[in-house]
PDB file of N, CA and C in Angstrom:
ATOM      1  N   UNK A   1       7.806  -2.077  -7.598  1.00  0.00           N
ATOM      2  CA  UNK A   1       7.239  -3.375  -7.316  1.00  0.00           C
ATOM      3  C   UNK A   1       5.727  -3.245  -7.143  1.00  0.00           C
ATOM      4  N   UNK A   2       4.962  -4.054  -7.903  1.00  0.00           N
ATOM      5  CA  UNK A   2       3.421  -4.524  -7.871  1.00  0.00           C
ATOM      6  C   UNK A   2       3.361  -5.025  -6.809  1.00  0.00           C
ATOM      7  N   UNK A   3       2.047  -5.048  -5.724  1.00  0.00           N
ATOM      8  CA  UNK A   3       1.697  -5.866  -4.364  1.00  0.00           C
ATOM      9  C   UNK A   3       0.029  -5.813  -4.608  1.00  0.00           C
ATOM     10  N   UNK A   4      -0.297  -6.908  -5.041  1.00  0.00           N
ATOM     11  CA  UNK A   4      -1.699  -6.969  -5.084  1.00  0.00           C
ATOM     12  C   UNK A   4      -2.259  -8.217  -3.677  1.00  0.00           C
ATOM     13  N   UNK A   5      -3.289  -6.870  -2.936  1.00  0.00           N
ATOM     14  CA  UNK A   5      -3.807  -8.215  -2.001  1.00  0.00           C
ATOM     15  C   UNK A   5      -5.299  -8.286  -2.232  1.00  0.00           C
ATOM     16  N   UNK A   6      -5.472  -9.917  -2.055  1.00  0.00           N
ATOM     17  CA  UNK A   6      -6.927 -10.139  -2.193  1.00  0.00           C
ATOM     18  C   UNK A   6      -7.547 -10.393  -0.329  1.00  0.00           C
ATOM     19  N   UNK A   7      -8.530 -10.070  -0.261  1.00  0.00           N
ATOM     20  CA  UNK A   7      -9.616 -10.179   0.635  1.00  0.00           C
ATOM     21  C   UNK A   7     -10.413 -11.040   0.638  1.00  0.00           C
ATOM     22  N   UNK A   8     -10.800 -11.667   1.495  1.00  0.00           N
ATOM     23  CA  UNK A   8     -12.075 -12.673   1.350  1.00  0.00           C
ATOM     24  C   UNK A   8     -12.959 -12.723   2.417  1.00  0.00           C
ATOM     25  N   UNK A   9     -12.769 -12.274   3.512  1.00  0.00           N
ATOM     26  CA  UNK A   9     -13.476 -12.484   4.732  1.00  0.00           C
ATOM     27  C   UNK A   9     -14.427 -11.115   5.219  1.00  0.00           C
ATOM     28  N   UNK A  10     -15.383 -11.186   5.913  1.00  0.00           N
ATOM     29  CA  UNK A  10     -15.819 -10.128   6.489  1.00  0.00           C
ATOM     30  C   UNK A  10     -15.188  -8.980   7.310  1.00  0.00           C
ATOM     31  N   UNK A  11     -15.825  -8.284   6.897  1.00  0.00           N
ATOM     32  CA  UNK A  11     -14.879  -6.833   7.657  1.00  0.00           C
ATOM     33  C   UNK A  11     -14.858  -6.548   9.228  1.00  0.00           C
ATOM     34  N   UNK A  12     -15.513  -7.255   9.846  1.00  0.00           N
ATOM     35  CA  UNK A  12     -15.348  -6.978  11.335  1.00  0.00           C
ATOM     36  C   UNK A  12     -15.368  -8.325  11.924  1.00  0.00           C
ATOM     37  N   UNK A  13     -15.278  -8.919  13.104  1.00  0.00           N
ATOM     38  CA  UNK A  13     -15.338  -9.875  13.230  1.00  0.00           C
ATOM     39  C   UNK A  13     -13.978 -11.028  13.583  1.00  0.00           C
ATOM     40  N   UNK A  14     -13.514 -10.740  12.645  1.00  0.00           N
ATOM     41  CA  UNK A  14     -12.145 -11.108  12.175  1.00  0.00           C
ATOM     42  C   UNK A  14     -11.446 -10.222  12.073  1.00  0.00           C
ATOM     43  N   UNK A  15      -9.832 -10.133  12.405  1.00  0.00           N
ATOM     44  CA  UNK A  15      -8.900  -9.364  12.338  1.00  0.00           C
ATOM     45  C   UNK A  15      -8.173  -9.032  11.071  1.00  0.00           C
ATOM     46  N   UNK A  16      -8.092 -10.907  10.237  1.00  0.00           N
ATOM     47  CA  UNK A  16      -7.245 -10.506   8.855  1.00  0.00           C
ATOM     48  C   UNK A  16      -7.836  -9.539   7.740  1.00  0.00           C
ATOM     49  N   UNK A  17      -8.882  -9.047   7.513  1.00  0.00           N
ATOM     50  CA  UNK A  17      -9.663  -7.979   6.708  1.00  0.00           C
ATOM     51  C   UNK A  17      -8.301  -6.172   7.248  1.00  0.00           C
ATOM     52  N   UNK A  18      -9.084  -6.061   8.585  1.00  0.00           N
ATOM     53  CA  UNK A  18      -7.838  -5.447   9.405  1.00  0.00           C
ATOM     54  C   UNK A  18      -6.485  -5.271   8.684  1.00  0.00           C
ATOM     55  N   UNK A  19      -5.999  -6.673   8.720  1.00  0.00           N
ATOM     56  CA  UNK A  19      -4.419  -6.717   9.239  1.00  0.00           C
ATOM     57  C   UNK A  19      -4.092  -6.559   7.469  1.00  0.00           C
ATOM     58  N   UNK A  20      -5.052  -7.004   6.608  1.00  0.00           N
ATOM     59  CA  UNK A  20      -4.926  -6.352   5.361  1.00  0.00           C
ATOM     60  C   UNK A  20      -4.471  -5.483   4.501  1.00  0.00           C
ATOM     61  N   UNK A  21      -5.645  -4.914   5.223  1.00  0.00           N
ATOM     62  CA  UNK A  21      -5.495  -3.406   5.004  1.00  0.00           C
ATOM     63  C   UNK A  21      -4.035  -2.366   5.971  1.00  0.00           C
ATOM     64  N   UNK A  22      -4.047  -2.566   6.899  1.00  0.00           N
ATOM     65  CA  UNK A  22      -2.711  -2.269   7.390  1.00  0.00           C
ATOM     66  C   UNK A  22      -1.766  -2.637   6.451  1.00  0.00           C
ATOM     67  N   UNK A  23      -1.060  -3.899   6.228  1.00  0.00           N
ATOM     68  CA  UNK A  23       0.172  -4.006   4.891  1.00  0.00           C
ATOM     69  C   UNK A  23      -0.283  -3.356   3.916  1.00  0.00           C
ATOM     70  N   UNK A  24      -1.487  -2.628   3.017  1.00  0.00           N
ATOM     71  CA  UNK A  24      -1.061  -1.682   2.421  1.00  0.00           C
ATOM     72  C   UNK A  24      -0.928  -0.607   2.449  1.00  0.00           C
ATOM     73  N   UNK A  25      -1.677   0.026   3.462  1.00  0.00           N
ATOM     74  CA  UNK A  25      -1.100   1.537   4.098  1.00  0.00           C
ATOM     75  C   UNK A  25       0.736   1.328   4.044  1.00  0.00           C
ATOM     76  N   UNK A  26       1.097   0.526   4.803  1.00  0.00           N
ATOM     77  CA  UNK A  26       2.345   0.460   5.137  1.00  0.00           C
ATOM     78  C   UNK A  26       3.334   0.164   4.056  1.00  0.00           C
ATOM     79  N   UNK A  27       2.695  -0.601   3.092  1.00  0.00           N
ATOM     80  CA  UNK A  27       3.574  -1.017   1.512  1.00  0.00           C
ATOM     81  C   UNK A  27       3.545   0.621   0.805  1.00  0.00           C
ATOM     82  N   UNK A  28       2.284   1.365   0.580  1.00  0.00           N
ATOM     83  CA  UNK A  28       2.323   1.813   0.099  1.00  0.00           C
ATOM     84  C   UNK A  28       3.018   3.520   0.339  1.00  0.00           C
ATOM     85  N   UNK A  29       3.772   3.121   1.764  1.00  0.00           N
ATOM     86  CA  UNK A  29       4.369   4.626   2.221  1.00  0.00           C
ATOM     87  C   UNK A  29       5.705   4.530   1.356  1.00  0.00           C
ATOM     88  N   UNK A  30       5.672   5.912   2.839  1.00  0.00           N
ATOM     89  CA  UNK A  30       7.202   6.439   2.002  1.00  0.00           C
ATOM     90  C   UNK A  30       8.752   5.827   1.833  1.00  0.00           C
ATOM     91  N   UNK A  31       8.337   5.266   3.064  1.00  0.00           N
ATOM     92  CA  UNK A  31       9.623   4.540   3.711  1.00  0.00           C
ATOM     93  C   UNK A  31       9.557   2.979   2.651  1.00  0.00           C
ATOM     94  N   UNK A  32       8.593   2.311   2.292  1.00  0.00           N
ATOM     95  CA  UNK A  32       8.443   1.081   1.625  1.00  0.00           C
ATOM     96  C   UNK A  32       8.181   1.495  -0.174  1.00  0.00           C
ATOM     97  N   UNK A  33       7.034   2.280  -0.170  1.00  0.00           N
ATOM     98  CA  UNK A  33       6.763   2.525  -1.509  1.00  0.00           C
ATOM     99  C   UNK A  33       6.322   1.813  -2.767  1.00  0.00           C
ATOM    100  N   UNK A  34       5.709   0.694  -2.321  1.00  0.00           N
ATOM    101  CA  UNK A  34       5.253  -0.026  -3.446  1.00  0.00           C
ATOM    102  C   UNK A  34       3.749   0.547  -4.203  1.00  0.00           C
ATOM    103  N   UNK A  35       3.926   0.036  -5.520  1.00  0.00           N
ATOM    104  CA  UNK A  35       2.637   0.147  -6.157  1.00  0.00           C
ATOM    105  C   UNK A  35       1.978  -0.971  -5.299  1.00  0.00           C
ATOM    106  N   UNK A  36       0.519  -0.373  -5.100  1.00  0.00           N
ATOM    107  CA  UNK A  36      -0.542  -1.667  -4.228  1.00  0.00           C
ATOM    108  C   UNK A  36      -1.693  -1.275  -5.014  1.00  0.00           C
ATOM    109  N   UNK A  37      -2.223  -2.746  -4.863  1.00  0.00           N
ATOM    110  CA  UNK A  37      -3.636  -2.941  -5.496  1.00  0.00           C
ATOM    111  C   UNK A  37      -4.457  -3.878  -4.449  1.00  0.00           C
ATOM    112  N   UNK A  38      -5.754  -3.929  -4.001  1.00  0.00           N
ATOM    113  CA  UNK A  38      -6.381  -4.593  -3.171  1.00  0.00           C
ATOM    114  C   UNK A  38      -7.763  -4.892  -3.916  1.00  0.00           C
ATOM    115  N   UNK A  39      -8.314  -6.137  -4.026  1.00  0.00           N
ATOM    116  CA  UNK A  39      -9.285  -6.641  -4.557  1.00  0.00           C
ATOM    117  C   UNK A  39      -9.983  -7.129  -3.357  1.00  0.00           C
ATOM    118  N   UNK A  40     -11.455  -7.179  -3.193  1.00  0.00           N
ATOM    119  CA  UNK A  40     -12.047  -7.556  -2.332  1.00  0.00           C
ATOM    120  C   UNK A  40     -13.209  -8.359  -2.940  1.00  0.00           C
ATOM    121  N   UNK A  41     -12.744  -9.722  -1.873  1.00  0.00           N
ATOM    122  CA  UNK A  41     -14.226 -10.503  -2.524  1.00  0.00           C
ATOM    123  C   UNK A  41     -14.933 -11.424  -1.388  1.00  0.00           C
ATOM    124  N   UNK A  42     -16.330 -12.156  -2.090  1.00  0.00           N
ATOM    125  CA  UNK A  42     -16.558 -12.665  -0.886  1.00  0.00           C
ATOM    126  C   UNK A  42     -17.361 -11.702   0.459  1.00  0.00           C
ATOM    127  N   UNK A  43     -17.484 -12.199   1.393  1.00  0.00           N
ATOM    128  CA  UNK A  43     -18.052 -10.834   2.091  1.00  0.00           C
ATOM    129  C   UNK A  43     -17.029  -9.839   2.795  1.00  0.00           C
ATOM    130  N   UNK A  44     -16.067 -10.085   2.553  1.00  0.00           N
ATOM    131  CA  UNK A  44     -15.023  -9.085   2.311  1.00  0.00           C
ATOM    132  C   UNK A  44     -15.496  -7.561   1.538  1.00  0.00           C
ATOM    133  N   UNK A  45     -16.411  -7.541   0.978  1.00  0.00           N
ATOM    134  CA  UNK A  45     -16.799  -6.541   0.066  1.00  0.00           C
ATOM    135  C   UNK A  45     -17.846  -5.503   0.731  1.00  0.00           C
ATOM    136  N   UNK A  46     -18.016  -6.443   1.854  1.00  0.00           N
ATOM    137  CA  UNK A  46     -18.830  -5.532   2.731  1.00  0.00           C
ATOM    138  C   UNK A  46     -17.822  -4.380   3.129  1.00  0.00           C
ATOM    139  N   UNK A  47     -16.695  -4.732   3.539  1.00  0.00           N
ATOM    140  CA  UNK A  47     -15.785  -3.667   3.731  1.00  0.00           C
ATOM    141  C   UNK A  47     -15.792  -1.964   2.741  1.00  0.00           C
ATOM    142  N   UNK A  48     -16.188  -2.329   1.630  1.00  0.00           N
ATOM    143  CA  UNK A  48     -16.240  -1.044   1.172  1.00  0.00           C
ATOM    144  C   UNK A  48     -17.604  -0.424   0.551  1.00  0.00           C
ATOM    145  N   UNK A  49     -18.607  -0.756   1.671  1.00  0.00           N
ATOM    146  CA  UNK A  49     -20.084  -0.238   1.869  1.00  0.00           C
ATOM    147  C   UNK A  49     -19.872   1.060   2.651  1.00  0.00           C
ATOM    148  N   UNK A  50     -20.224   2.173   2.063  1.00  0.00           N
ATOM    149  CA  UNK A  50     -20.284   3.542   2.535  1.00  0.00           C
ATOM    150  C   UNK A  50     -21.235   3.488   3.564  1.00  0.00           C
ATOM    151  N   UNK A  51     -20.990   4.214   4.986  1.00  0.00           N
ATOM    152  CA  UNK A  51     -21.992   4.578   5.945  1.00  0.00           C
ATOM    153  C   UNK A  51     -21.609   3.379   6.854  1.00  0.00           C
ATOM    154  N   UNK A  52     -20.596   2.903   6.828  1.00  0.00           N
ATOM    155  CA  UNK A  52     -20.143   2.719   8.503  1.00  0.00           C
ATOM    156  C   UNK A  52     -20.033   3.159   9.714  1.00  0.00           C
ATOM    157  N   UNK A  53     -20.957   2.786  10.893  1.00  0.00           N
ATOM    158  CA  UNK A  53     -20.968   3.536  12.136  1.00  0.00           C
ATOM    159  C   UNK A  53     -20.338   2.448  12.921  1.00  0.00           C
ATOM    160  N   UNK A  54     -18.980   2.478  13.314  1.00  0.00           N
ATOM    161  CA  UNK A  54     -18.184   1.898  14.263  1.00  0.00           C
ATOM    162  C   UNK A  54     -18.341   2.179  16.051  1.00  0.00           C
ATOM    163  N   UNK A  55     -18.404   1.067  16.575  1.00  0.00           N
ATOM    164  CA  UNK A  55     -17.930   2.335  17.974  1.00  0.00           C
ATOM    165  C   UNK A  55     -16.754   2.903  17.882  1.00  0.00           C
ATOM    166  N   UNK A  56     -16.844   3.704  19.298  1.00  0.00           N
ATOM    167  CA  UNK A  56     -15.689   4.896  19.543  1.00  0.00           C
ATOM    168  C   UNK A  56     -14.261   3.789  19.988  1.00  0.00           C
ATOM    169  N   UNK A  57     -13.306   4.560  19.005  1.00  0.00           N
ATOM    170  CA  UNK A  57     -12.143   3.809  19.183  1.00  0.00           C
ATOM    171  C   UNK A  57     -11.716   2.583  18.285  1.00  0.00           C
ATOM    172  N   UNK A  58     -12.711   2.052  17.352  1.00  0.00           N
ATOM    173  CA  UNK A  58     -12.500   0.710  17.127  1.00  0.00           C
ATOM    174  C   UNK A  58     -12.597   1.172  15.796  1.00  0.00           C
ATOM    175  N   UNK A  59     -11.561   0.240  14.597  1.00  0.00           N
ATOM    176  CA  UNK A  59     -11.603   0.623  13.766  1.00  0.00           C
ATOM    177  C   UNK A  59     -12.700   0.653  12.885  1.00  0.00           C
ATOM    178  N   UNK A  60     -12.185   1.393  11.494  1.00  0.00           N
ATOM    179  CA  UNK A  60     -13.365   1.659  10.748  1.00  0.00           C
ATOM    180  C   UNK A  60     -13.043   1.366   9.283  1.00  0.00           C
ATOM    181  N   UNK A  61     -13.396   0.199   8.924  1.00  0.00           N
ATOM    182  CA  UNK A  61     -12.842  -0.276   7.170  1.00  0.00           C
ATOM    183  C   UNK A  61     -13.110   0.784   6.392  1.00  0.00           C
ATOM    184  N   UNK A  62     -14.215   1.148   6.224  1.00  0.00           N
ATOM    185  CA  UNK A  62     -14.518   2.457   5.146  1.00  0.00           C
ATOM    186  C   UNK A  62     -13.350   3.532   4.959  1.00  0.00           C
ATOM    187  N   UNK A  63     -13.251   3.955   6.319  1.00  0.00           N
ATOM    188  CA  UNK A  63     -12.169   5.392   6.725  1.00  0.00           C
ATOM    189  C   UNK A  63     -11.401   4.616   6.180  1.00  0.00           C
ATOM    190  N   UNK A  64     -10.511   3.212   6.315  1.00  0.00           N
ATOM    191  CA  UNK A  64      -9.246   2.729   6.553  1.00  0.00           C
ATOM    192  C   UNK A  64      -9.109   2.879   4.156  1.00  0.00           C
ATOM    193  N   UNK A  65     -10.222   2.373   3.784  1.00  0.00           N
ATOM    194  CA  UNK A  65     -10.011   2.117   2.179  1.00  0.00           C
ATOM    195  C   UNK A  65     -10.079   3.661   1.573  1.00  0.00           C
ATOM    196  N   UNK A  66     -10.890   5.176   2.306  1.00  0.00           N
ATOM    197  CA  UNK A  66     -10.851   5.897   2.234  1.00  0.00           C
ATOM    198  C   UNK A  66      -9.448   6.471   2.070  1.00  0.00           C
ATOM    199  N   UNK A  67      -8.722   6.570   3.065  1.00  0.00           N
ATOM    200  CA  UNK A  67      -6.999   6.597   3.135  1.00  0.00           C
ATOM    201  C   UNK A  67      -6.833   6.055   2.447  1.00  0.00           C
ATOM    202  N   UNK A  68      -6.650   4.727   1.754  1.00  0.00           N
ATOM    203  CA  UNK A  68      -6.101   4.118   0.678  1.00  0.00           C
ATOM    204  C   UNK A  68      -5.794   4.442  -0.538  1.00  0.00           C
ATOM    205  N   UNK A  69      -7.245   4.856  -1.069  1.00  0.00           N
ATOM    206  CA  UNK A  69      -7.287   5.527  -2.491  1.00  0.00           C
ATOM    207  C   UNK A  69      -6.868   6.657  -2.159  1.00  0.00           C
ATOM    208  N   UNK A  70      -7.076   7.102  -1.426  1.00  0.00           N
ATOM    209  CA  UNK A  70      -6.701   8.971  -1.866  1.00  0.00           C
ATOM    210  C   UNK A  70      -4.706   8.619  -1.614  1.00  0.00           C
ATOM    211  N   UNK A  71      -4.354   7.660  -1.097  1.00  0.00           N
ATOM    212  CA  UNK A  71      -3.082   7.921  -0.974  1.00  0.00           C
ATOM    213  C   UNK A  71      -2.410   6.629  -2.398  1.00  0.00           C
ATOM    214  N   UNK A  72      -3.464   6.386  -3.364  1.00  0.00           N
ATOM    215  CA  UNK A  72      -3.200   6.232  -4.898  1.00  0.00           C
ATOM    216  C   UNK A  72      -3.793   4.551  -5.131  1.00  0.00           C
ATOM    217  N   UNK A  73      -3.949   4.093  -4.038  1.00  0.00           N
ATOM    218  CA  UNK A  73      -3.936   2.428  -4.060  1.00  0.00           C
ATOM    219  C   UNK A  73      -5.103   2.187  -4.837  1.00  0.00           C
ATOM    220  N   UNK A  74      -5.069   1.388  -5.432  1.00  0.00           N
ATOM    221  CA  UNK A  74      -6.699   0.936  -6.134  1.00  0.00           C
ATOM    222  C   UNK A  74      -7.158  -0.106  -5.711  1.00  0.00           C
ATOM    223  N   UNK A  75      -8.415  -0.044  -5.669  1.00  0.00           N
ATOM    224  CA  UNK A  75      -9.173  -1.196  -4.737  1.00  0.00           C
ATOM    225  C   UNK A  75     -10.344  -1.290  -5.975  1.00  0.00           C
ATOM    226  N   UNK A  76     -10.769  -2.160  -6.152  1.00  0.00           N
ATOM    227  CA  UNK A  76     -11.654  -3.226  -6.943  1.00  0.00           C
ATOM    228  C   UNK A  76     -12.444  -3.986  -5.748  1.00  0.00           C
ATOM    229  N   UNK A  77     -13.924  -4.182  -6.123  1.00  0.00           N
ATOM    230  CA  UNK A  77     -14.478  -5.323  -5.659  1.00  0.00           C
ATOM    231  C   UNK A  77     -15.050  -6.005  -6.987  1.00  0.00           C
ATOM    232  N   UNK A  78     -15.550  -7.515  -5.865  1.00  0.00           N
ATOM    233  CA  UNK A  78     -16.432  -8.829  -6.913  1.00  0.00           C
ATOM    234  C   UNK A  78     -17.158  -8.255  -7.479  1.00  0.00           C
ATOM    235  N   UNK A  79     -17.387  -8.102  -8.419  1.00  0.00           N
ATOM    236  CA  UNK A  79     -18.798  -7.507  -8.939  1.00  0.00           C
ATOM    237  C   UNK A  79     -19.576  -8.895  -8.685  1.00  0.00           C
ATOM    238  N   UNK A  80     -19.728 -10.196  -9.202  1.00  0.00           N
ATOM    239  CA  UNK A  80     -20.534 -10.694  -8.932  1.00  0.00           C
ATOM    240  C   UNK A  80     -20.854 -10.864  -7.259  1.00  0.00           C
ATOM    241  N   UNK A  81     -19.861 -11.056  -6.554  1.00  0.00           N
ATOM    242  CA  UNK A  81     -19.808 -10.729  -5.323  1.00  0.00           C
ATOM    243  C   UNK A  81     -20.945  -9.716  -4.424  1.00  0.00           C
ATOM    244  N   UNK A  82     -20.733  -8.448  -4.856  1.00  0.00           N
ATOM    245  CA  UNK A  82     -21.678  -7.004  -4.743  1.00  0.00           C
ATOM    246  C   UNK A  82     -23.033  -7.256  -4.935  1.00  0.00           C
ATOM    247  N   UNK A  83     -23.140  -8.421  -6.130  1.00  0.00           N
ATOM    248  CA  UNK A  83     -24.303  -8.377  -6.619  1.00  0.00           C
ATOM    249  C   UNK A  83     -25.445  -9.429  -5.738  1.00  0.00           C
ATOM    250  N   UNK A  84     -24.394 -10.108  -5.238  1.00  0.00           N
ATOM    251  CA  UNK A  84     -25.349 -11.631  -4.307  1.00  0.00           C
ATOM    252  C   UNK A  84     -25.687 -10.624  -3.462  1.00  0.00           C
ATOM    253  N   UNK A  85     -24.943  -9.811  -2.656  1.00  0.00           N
ATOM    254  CA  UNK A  85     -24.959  -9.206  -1.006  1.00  0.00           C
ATOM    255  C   UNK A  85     -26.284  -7.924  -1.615  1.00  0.00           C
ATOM    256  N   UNK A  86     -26.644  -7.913  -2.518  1.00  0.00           N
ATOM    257  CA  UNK A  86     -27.626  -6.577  -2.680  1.00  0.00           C
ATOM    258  C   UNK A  86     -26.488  -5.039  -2.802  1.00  0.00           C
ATOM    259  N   UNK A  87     -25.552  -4.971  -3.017  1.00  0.00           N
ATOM    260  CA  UNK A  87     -24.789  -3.676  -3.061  1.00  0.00           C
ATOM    261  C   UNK A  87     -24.324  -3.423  -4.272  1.00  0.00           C
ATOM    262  N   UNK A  88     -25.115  -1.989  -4.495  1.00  0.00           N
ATOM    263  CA  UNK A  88     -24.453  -1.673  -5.912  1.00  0.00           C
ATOM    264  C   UNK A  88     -23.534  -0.551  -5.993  1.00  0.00           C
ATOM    265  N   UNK A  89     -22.842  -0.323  -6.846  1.00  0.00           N
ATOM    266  CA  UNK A  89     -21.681   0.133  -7.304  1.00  0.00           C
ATOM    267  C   UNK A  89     -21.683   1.664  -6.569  1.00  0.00           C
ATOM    268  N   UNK A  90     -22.649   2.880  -6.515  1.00  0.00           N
ATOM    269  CA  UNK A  90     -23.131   3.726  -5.837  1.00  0.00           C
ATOM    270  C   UNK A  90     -23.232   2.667  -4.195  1.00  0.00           C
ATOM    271  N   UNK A  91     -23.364   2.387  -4.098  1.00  0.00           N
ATOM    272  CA  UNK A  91     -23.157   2.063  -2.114  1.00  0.00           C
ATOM    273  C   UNK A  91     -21.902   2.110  -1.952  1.00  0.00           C
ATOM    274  N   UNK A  92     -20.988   1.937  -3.071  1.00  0.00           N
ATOM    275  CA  UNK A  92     -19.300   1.900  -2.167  1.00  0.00           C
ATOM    276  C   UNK A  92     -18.763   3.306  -2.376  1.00  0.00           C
ATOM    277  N   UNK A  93     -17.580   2.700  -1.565  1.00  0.00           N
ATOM    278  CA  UNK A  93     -16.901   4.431  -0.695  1.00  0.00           C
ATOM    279  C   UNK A  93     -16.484   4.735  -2.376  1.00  0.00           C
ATOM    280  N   UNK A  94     -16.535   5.761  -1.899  1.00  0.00           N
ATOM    281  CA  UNK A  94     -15.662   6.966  -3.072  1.00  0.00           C
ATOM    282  C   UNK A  94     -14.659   6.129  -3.388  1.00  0.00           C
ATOM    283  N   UNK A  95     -14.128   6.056  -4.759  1.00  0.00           N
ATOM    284  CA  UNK A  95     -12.619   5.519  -5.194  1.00  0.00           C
ATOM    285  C   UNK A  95     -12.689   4.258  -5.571  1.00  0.00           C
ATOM    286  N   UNK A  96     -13.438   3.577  -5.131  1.00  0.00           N
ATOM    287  CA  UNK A  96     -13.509   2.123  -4.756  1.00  0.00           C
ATOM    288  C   UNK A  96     -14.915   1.565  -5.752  1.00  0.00           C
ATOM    289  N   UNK A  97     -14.326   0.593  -7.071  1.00  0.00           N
ATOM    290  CA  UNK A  97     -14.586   0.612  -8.187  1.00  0.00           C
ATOM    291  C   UNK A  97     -15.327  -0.996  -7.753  1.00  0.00           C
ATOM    292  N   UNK A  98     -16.270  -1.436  -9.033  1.00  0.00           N
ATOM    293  CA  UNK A  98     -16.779  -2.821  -9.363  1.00  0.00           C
ATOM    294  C   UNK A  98     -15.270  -3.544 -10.344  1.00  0.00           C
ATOM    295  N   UNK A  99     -15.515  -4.690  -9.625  1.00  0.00           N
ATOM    296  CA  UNK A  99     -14.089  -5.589 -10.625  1.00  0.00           C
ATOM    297  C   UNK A  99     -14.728  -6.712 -11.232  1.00  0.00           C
ATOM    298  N   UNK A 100     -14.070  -7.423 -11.793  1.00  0.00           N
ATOM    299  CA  UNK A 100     -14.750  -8.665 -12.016  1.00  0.00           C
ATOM    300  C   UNK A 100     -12.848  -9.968 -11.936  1.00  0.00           C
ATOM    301  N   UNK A 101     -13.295 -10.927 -12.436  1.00  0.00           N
ATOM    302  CA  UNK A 101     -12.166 -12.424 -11.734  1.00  0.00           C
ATOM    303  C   UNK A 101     -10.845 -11.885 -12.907  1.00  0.00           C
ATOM    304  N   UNK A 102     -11.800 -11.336 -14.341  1.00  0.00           N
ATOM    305  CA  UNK A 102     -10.806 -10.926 -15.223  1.00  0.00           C
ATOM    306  C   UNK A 102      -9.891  -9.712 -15.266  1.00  0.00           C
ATOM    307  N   UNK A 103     -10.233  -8.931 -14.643  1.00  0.00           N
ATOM    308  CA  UNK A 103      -9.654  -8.061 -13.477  1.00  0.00           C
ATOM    309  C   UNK A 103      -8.630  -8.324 -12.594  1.00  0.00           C
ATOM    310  N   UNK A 104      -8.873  -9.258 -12.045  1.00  0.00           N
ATOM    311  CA  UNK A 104      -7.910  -9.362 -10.441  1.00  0.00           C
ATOM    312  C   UNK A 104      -7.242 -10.618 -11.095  1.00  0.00           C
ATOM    313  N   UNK A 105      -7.355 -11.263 -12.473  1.00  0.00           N
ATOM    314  CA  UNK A 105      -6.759 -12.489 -12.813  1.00  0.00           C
ATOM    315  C   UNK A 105      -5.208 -11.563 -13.885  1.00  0.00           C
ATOM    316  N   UNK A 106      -6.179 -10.748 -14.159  1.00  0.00           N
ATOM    317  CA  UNK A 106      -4.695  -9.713 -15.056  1.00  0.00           C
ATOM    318  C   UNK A 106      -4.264  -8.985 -14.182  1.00  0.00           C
ATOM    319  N   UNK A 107      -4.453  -8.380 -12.857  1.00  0.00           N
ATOM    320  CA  UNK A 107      -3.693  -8.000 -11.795  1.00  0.00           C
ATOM    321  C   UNK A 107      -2.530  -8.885 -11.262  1.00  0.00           C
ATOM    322  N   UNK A 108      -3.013 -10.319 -10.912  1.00  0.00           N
ATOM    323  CA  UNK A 108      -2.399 -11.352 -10.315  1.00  0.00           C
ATOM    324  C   UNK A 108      -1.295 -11.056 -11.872  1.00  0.00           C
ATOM    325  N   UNK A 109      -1.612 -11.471 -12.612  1.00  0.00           N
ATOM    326  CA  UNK A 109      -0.378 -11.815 -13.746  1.00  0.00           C
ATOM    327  C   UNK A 109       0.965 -10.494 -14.296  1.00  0.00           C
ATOM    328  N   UNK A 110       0.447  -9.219 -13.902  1.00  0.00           N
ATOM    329  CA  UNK A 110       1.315  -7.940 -13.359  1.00  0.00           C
ATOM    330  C   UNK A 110       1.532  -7.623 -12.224  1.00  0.00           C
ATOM    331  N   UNK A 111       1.566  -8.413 -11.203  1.00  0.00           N
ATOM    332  CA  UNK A 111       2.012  -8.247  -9.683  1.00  0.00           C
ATOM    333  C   UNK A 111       2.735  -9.141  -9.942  1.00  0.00           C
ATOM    334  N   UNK A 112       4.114  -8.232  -8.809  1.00  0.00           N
ATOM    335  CA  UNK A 112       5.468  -9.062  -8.518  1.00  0.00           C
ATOM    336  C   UNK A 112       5.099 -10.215  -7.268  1.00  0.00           C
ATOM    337  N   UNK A 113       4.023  -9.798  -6.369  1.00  0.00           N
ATOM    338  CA  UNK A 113       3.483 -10.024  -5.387  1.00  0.00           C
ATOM    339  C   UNK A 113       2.452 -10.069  -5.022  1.00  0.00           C
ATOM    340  N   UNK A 114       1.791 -11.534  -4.681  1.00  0.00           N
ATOM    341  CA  UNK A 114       0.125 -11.527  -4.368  1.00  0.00           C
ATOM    342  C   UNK A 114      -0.132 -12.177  -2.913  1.00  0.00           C
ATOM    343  N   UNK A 115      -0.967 -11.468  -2.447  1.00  0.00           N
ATOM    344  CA  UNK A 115      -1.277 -12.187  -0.757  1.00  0.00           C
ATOM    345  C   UNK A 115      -2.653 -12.309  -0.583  1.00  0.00           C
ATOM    346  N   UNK A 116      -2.941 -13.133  -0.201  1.00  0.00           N
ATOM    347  CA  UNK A 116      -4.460 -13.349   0.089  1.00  0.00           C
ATOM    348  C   UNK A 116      -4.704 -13.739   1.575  1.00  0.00           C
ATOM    349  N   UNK A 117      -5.560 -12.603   2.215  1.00  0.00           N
ATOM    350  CA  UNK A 117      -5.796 -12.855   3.248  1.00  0.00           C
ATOM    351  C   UNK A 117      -7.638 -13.241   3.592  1.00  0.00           C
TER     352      UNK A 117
END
């Protein structure tokens, strides 16, 4: 099963960016096992700007999309998105690619499952 989630909101601040990213750690284990895909747009995309300094204890989006890819998930951002906020393709974390609408519009149409938080 395909599980593609989209993002839209800022990465701190708000919890659903968070609570996001949690359902695909968790889709994408052992015990659940889905193929996952996560698109980020909007200032949501701030989320996968390398060089996050969190305080102690509190989470950390970068680390959290870091885990992601290396445990296979693919993450895409807006490219036009990236491009309003000043961030280019080198500022995001390792793994974590430029997308564009035609992208995440042929994702949506091969996912069994789409959530937008």
């Amino acid at each position: 099963m395909m599980l593609t989630i989209i993002i839209n909101d800022a990465p701190y601040g708000i919890e659903k960016p968070w609570n996001a990213l949690r359902l695909a750690s968790t889709s994408v284990g052992d015990e659940i096992g889905m193929a996952v895909r996560v698109f980020l747009m909007g200032d949501s995309v701030l989320s996968a700007k390398k060089g996050q300094k969190t305080p102690e204890g509190y989470y950390n989006m970068e680390k959290m999309l870091q885990s992601l890819v290396k445990r296979g998930v693919e993450v895409k951002t807006c490219g036009a998105c990236i491009d309003a906020r000043g961030i280019k393709e080198s500022d995001l974390v390792e793994g974590v690619k430029r997308g564009s609408m035609k992208i995440l519009a042929t994702w949506i149409k091969e996912s069994d499952k789409v959530l937008s938080f």
